[in-house]
PDB file of N, CA and C in Angstrom:
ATOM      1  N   UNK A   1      54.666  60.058  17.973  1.00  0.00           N
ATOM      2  CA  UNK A   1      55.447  58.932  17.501  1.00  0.00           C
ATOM      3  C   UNK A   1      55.244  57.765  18.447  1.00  0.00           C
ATOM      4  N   UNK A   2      55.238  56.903  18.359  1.00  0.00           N
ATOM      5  CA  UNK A   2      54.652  55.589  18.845  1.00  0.00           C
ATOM      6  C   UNK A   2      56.120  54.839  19.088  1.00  0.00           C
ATOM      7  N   UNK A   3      56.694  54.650  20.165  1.00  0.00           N
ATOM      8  CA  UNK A   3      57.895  54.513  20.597  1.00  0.00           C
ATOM      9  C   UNK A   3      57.863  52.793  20.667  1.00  0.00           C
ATOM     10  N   UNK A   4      57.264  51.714  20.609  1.00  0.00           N
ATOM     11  CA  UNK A   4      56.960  50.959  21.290  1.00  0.00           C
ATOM     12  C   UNK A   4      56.985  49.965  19.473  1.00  0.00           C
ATOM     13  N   UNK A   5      57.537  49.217  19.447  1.00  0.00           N
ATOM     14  CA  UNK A   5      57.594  48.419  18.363  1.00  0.00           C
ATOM     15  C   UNK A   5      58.303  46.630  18.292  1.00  0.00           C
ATOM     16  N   UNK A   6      57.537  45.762  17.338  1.00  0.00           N
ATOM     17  CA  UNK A   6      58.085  44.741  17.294  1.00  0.00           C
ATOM     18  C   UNK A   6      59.871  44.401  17.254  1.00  0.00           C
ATOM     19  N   UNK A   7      59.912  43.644  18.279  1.00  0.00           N
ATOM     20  CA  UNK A   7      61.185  43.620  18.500  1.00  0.00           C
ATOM     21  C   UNK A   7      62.407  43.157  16.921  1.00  0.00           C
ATOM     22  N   UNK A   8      62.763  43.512  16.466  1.00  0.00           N
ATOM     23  CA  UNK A   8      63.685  42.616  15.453  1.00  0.00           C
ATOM     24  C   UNK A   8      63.103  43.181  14.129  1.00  0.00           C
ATOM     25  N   UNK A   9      62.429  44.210  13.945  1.00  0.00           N
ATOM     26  CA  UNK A   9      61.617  44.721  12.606  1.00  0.00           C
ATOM     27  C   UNK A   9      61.182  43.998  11.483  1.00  0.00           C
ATOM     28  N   UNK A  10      61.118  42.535  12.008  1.00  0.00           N
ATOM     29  CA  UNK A  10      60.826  41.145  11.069  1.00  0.00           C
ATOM     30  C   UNK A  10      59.834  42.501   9.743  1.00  0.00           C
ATOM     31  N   UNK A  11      59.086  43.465  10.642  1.00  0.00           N
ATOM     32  CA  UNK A  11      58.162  43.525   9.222  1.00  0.00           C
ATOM     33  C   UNK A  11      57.987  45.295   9.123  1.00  0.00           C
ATOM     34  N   UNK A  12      59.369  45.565   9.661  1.00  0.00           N
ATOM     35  CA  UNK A  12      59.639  47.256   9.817  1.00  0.00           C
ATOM     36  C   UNK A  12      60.061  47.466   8.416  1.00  0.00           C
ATOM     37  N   UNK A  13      59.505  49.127   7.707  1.00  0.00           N
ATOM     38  CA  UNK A  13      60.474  49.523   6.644  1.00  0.00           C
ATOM     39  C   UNK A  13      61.943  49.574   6.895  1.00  0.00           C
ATOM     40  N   UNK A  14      62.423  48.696   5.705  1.00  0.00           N
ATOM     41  CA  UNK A  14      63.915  49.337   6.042  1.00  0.00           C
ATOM     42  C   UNK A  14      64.268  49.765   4.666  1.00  0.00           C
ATOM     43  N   UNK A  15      65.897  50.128   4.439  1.00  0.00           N
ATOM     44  CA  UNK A  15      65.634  50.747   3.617  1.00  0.00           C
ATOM     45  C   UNK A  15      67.476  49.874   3.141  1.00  0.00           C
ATOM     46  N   UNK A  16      67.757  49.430   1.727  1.00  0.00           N
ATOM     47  CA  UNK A  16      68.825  48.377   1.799  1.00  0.00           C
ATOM     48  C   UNK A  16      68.674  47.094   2.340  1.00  0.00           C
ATOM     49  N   UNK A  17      69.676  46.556   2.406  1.00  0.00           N
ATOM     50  CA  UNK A  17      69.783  45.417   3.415  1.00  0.00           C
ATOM     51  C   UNK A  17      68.996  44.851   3.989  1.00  0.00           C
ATOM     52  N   UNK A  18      68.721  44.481   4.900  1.00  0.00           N
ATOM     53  CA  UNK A  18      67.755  43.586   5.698  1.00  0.00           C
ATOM     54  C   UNK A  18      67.239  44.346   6.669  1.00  0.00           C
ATOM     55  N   UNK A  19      66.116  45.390   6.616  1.00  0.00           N
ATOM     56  CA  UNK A  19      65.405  45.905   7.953  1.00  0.00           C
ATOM     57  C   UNK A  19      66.279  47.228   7.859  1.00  0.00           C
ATOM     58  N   UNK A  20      65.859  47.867   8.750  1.00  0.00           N
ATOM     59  CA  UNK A  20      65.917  48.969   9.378  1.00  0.00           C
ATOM     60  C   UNK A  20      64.964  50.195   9.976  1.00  0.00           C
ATOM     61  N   UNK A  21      65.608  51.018  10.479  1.00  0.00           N
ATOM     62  CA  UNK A  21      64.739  51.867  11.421  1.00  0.00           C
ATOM     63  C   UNK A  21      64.000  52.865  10.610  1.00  0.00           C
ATOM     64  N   UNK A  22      64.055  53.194   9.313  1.00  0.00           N
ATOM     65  CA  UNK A  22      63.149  53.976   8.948  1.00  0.00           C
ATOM     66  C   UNK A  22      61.861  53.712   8.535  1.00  0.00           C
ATOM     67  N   UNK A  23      60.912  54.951   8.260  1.00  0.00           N
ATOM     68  CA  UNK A  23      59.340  55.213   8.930  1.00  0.00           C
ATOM     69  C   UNK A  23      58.891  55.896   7.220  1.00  0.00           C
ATOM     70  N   UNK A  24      57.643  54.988   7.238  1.00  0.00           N
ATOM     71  CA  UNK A  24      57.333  55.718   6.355  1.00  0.00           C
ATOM     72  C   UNK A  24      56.674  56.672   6.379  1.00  0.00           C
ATOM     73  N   UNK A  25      56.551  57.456   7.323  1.00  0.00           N
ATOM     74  CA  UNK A  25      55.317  58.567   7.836  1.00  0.00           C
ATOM     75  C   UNK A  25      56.824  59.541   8.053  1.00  0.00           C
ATOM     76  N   UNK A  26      57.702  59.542   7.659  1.00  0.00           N
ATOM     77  CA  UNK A  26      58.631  60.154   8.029  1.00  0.00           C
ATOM     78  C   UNK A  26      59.324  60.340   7.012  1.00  0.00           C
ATOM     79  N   UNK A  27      59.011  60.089   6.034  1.00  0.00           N
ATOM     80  CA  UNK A  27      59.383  61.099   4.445  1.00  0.00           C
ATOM     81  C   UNK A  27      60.422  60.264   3.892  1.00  0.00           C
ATOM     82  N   UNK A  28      61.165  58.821   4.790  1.00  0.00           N
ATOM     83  CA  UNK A  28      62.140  58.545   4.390  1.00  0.00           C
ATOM     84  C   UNK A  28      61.899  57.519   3.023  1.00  0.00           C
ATOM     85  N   UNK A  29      62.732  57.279   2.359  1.00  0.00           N
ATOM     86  CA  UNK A  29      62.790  56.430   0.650  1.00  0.00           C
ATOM     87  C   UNK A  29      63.093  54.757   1.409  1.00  0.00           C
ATOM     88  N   UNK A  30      62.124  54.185   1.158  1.00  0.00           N
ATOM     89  CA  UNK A  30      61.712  53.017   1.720  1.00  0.00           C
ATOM     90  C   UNK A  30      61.786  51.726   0.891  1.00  0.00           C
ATOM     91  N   UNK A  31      62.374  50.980   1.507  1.00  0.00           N
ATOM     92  CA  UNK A  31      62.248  49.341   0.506  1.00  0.00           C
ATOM     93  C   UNK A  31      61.746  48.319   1.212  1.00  0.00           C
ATOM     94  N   UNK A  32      61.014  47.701   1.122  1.00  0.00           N
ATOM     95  CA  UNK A  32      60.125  46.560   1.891  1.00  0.00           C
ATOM     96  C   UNK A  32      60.484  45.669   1.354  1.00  0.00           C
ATOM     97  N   UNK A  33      60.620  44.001   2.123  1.00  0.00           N
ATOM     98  CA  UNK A  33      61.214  43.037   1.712  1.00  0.00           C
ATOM     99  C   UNK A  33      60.265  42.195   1.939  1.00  0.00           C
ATOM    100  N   UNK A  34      60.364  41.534   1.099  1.00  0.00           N
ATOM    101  CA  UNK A  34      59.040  40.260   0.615  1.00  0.00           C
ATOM    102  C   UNK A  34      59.059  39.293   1.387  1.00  0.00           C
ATOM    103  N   UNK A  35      58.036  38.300   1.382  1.00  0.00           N
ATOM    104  CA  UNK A  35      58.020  37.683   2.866  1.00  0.00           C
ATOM    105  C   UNK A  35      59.106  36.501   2.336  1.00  0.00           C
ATOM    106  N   UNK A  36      59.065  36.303   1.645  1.00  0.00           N
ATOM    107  CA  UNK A  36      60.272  34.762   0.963  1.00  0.00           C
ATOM    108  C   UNK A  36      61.712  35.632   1.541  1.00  0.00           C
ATOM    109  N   UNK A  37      62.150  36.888   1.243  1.00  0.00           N
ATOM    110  CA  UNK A  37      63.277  37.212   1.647  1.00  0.00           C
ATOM    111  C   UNK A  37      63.782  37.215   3.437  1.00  0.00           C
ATOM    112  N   UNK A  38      62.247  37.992   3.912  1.00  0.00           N
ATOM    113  CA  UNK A  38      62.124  37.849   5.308  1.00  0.00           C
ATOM    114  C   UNK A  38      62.103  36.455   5.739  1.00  0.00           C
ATOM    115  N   UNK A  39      61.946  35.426   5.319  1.00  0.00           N
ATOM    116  CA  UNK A  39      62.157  33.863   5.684  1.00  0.00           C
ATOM    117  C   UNK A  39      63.287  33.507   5.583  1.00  0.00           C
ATOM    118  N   UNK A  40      63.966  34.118   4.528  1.00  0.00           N
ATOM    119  CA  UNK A  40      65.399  33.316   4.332  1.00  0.00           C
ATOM    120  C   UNK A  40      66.400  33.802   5.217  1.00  0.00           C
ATOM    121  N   UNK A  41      66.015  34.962   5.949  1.00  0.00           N
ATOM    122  CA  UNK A  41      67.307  36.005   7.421  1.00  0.00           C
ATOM    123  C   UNK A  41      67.455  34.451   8.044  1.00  0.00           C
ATOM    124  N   UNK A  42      68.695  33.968   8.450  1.00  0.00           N
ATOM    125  CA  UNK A  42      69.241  32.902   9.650  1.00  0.00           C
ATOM    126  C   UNK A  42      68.216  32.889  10.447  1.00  0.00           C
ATOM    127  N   UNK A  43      68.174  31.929  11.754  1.00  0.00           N
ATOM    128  CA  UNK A  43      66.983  32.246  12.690  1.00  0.00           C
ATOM    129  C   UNK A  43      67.979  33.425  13.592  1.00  0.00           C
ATOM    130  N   UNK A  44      69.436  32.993  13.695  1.00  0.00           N
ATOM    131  CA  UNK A  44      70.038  33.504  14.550  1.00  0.00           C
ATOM    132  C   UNK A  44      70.847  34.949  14.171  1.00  0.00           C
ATOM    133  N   UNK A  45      70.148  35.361  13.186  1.00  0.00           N
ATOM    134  CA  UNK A  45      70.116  37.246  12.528  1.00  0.00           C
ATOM    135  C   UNK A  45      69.175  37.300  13.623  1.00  0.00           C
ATOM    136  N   UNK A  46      67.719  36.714  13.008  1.00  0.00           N
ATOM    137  CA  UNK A  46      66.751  37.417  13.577  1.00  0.00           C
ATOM    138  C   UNK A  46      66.777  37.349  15.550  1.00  0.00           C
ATOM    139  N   UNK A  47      66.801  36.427  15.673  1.00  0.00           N
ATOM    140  CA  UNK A  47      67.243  36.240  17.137  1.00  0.00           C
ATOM    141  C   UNK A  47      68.195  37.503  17.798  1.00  0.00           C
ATOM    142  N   UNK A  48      68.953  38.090  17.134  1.00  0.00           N
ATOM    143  CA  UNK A  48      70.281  39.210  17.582  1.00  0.00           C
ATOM    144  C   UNK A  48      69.441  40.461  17.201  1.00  0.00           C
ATOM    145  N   UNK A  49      68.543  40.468  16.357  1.00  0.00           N
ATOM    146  CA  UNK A  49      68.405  41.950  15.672  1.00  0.00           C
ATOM    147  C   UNK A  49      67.295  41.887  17.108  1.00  0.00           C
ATOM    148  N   UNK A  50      66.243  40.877  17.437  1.00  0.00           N
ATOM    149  CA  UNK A  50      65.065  41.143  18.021  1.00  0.00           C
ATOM    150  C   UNK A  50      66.104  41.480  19.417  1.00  0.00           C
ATOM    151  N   UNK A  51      67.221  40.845  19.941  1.00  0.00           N
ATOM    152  CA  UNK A  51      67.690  41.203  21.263  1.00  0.00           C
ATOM    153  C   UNK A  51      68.191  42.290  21.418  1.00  0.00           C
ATOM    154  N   UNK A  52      69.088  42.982  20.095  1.00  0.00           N
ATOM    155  CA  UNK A  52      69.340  44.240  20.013  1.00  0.00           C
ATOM    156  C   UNK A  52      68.123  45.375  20.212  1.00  0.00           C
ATOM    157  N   UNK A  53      66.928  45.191  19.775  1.00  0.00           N
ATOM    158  CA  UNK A  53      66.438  45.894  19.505  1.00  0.00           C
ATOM    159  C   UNK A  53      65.951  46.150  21.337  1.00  0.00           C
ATOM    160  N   UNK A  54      65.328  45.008  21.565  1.00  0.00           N
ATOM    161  CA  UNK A  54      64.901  44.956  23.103  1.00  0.00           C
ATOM    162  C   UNK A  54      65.818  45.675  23.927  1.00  0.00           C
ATOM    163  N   UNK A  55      67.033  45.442  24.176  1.00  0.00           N
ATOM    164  CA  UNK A  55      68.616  46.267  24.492  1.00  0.00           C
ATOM    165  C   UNK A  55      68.079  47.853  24.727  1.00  0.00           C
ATOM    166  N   UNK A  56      67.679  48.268  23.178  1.00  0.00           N
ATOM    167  CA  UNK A  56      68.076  49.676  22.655  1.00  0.00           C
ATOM    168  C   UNK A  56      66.579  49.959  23.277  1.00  0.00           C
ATOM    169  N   UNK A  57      65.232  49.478  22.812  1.00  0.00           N
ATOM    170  CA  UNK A  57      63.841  50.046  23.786  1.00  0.00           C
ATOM    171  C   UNK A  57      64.140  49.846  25.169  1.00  0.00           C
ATOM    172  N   UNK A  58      64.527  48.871  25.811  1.00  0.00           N
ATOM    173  CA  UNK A  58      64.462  49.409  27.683  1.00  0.00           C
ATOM    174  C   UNK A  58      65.853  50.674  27.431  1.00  0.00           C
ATOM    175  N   UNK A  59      66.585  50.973  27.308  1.00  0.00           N
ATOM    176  CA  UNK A  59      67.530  51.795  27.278  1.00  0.00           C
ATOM    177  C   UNK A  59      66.613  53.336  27.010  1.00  0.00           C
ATOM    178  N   UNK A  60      65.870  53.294  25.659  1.00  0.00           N
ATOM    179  CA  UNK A  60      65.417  54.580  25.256  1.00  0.00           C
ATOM    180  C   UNK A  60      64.027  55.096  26.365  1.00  0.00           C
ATOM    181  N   UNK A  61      63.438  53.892  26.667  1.00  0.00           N
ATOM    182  CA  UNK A  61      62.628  53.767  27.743  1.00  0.00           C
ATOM    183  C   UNK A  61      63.112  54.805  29.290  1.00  0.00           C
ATOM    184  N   UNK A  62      64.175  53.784  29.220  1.00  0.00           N
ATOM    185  CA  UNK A  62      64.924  54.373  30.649  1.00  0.00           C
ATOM    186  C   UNK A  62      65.350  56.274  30.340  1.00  0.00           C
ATOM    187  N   UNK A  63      66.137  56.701  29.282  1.00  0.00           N
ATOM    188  CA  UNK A  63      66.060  57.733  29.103  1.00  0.00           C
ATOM    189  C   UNK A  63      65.054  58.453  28.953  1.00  0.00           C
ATOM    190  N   UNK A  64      64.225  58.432  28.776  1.00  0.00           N
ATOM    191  CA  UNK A  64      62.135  58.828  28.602  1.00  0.00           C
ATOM    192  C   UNK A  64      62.005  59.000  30.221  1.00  0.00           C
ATOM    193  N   UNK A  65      62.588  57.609  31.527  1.00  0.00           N
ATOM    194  CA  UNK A  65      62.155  58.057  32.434  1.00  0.00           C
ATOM    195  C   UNK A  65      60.760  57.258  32.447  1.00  0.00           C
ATOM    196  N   UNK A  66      59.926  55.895  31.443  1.00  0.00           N
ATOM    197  CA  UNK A  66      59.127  55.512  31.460  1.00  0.00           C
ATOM    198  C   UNK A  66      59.572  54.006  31.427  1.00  0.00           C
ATOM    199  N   UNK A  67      58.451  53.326  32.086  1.00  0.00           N
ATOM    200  CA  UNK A  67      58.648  51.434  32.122  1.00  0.00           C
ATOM    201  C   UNK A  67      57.843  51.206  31.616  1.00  0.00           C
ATOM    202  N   UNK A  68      57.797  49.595  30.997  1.00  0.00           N
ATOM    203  CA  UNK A  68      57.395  49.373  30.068  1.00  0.00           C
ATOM    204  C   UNK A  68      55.939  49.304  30.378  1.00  0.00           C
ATOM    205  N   UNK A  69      55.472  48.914  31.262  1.00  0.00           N
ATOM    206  CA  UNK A  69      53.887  49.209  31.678  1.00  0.00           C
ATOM    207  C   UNK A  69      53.453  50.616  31.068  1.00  0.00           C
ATOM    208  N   UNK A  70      54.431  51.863  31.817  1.00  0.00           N
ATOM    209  CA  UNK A  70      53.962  53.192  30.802  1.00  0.00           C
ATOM    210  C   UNK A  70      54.144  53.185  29.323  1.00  0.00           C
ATOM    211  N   UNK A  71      54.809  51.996  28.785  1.00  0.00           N
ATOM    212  CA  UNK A  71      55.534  52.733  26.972  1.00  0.00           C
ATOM    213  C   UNK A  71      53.507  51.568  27.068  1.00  0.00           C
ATOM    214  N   UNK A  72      53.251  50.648  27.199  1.00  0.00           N
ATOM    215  CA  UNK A  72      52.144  50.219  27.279  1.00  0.00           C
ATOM    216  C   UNK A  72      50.539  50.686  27.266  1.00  0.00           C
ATOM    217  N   UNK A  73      50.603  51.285  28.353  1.00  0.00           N
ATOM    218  CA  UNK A  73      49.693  52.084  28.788  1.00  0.00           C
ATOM    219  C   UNK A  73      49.865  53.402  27.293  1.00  0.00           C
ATOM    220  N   UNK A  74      50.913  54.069  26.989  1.00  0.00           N
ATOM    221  CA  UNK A  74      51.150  55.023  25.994  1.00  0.00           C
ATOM    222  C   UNK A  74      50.224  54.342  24.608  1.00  0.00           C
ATOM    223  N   UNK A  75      51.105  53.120  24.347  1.00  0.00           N
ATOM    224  CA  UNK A  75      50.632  52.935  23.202  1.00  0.00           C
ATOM    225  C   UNK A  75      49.083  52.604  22.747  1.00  0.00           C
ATOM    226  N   UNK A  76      48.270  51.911  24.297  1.00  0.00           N
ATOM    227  CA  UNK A  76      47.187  52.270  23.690  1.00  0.00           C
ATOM    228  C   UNK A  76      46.630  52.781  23.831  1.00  0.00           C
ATOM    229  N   UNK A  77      46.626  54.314  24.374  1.00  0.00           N
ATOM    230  CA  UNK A  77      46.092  55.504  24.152  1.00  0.00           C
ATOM    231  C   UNK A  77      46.238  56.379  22.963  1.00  0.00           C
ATOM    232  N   UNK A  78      47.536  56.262  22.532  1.00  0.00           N
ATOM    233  CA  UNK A  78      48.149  56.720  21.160  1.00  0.00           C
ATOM    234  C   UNK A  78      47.171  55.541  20.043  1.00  0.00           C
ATOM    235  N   UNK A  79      47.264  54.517  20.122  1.00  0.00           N
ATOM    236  CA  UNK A  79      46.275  53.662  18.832  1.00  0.00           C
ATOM    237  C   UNK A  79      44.665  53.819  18.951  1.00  0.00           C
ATOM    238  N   UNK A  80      44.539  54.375  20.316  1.00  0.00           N
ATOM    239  CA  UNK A  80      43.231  54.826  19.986  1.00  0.00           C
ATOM    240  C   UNK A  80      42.617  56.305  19.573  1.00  0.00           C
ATOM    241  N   UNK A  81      43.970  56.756  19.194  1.00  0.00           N
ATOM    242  CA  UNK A  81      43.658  58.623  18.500  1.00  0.00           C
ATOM    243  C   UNK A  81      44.636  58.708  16.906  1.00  0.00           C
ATOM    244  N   UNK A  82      44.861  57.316  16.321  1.00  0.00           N
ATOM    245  CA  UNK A  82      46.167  57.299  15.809  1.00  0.00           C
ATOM    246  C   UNK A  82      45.636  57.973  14.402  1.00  0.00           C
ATOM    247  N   UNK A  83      43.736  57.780  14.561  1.00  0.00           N
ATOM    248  CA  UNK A  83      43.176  58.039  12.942  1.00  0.00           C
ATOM    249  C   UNK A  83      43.254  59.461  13.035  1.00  0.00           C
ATOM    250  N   UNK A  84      42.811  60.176  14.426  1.00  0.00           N
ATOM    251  CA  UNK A  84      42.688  61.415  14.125  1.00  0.00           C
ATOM    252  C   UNK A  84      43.731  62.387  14.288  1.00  0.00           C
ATOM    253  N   UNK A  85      44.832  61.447  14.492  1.00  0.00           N
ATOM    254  CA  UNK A  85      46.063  62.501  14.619  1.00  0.00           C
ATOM    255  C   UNK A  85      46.672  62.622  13.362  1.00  0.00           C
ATOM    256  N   UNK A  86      46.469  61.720  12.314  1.00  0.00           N
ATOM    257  CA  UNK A  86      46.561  61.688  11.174  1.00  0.00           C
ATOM    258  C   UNK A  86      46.333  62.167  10.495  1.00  0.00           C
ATOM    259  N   UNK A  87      44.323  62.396  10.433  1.00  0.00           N
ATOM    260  CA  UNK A  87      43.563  63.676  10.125  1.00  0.00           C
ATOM    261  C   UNK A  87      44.442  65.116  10.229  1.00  0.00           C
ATOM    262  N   UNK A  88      44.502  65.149  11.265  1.00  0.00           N
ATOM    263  CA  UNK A  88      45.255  66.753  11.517  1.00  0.00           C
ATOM    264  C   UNK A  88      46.180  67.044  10.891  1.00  0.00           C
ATOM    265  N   UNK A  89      47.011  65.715  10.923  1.00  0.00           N
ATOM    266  CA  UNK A  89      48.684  66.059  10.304  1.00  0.00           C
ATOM    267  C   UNK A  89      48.259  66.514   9.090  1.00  0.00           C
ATOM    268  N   UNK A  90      47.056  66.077   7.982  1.00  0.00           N
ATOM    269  CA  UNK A  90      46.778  66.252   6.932  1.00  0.00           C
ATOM    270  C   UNK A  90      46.296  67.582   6.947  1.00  0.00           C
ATOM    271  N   UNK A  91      45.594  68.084   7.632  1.00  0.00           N
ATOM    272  CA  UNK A  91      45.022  69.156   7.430  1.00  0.00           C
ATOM    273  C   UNK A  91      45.406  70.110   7.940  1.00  0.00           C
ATOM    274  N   UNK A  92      46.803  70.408   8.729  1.00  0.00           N
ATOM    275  CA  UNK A  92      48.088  71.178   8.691  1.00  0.00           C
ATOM    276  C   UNK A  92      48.644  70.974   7.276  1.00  0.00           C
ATOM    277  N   UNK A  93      48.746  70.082   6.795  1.00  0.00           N
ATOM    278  CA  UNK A  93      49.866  70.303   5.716  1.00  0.00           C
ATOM    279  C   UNK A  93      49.542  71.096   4.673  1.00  0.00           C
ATOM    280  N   UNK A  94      48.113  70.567   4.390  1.00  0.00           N
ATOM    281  CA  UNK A  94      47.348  71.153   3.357  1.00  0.00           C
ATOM    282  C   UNK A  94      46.960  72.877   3.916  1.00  0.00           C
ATOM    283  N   UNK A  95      47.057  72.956   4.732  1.00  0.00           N
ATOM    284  CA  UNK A  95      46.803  74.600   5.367  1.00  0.00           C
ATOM    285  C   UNK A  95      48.181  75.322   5.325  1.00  0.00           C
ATOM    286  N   UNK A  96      49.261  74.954   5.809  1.00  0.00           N
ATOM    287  CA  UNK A  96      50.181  74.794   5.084  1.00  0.00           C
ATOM    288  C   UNK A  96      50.683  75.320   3.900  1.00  0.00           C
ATOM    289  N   UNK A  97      49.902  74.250   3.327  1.00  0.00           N
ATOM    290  CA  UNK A  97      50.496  74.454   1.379  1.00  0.00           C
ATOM    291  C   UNK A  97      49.632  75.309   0.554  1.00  0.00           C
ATOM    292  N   UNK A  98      48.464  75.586   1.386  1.00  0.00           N
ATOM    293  CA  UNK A  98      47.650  76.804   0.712  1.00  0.00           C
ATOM    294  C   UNK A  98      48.261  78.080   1.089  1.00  0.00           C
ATOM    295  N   UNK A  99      49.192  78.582   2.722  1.00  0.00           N
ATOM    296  CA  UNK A  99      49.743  79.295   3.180  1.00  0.00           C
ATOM    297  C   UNK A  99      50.809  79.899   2.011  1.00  0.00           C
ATOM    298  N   UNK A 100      51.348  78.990   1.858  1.00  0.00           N
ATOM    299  CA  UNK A 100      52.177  78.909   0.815  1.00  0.00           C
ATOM    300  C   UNK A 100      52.243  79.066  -0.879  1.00  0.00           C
ATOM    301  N   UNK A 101      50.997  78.923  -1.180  1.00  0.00           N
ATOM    302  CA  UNK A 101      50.313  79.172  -2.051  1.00  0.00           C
ATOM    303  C   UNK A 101      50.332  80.993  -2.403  1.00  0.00           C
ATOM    304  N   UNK A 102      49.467  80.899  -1.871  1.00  0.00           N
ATOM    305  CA  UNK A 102      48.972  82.487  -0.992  1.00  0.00           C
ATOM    306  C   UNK A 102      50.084  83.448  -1.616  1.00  0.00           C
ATOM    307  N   UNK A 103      51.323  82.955  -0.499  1.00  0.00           N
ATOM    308  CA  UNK A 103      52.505  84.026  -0.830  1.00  0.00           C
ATOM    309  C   UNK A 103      52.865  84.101  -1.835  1.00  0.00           C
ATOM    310  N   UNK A 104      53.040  82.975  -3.039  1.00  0.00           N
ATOM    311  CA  UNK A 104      53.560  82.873  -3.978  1.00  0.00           C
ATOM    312  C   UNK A 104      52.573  83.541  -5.001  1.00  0.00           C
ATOM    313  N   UNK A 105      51.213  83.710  -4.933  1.00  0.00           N
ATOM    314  CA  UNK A 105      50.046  84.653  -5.793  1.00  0.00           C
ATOM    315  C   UNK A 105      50.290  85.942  -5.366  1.00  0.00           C
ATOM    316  N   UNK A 106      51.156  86.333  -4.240  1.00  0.00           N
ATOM    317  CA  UNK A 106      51.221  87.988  -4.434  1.00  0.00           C
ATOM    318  C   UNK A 106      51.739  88.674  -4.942  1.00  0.00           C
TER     319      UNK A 106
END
């Protein structure tokens, strides 16, 4: 998971309302907001959501036990394996669902 994200989710899935923390690699039911809607947030929403958010990463940071040079250093080591970790996830699932398969033909 890639801990390290634009501050204020100007262009994060959210899901309702304006933004939020859910992922679409994470199974959750997702609504994306169009860029005319994302223009019309106050400046001073977006201003609070991006400071909140900054708040809550050095905080989750600090619990990790990592600074931001390391969430840094993380992320681009993580974006440079991000295709093939992907790969895998796929080809667990599908190994997986043939596993599963399997049992259900006996």
């Amino acid at each position: 998971e890639c801990i390290n994200a634009e501050y204020g989710g100007r262009d994060t899935a959210g899901l309702g309302g304006k933004g939020g923390p859910y992922r679409l690699d994470a199974g959750h039911n997702v609504h994306q907001l169009s860029d005319a809607e994302k223009d019309d947030i106050p400046e001073e929403v977006k201003k609070a959501a991006r400071e909140m958010g900054k708040r809550e990463f050095e905080k989750r940071l600090k619990e990790i036990q990592m600074s931001e040079y390391d969430s840094e250093r993380y992320d681009t080591f993580f974006n440079a394996v991000r295709p093939q970790i992907s790969s895998l996830k796929q080809l667990v699932n599908g190994l997986t669902a043939k596993e599963g398969d399997r049992v259900w033909l006996k």
